[in-house]
Protein backbone atom coordinates (compact mmCIF):
# COMPACT_ATOMS: atom_id res chain seq x y z
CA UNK A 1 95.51 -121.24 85.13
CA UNK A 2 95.17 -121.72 81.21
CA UNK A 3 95.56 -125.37 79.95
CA UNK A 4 98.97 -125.64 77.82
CA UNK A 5 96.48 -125.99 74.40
CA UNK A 6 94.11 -122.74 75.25
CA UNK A 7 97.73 -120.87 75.56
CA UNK A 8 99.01 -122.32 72.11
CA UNK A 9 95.08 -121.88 70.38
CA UNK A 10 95.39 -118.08 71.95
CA UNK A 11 98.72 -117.77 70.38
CA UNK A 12 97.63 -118.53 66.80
CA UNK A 13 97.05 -115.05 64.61
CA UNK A 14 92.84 -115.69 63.17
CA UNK A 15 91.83 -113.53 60.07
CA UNK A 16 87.62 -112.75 59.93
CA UNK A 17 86.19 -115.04 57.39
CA UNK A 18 83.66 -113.43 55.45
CA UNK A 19 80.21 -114.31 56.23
CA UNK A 20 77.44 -115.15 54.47
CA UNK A 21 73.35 -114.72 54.98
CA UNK A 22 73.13 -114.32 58.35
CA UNK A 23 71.94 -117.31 60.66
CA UNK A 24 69.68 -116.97 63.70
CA UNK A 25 68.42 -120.51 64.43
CA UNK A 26 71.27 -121.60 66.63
CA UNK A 27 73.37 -122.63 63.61
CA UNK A 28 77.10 -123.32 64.66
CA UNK A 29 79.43 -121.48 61.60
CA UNK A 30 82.71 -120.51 61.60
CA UNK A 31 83.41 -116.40 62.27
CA UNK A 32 87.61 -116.77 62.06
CA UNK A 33 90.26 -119.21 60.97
CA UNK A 34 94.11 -120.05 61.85
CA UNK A 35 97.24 -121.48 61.61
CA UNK A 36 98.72 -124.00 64.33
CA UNK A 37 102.33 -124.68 63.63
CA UNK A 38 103.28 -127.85 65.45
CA UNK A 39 106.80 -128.96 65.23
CA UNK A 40 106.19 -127.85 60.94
CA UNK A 41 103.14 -129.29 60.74
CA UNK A 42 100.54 -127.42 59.81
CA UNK A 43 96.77 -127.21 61.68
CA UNK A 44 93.65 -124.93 60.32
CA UNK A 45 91.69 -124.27 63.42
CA UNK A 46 88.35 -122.33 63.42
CA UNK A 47 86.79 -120.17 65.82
CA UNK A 48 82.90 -120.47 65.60
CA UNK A 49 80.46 -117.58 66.31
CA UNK A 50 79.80 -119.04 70.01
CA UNK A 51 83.49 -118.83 70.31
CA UNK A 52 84.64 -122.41 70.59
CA UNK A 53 87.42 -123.57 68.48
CA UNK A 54 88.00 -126.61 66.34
CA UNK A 55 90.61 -128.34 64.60
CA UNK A 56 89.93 -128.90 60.52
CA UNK A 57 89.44 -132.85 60.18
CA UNK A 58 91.55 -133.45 57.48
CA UNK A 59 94.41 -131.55 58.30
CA UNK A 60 93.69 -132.87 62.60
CA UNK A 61 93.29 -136.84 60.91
CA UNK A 62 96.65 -136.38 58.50
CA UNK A 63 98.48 -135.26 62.17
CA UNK A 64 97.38 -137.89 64.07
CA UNK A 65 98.39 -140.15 61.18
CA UNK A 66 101.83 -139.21 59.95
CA UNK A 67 104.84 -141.25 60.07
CA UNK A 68 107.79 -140.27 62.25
């Protein structure tokens, strides 16, 4: 069973982001980037090249921080 945030972060639409030099010491980087739309707000989420995605901090700090 997928956890209700894998099915929204699999829902999101990620464009490649063009890399750089390549890295091969283990280096975490981001390979693709999204969109979140919750309830109009707006997340960037990356996917990094081990697969795991993260929120932006910015944009994850100004949700957790907006009025209602």
């Amino acid at each position: 069973m997928t956890a209700p945030i894998e099915a929204l972060l699999d829902s999101i639409q990620y464009e490649d982001i063009e890399k750089g030099e390549s890295v091969t010491d283990g280096t975490l980087y981001a390979v693709k980037k999204g969109i979140l739309d919750i309830e109009g707000y707006k997340l960037t989420v990356y996917v990094l090249n081990n697969g795991q995605r993260i929120f932006d901090a910015n944009d994850f700090e100004n949700f957790l921080n907006r009025k209602r």
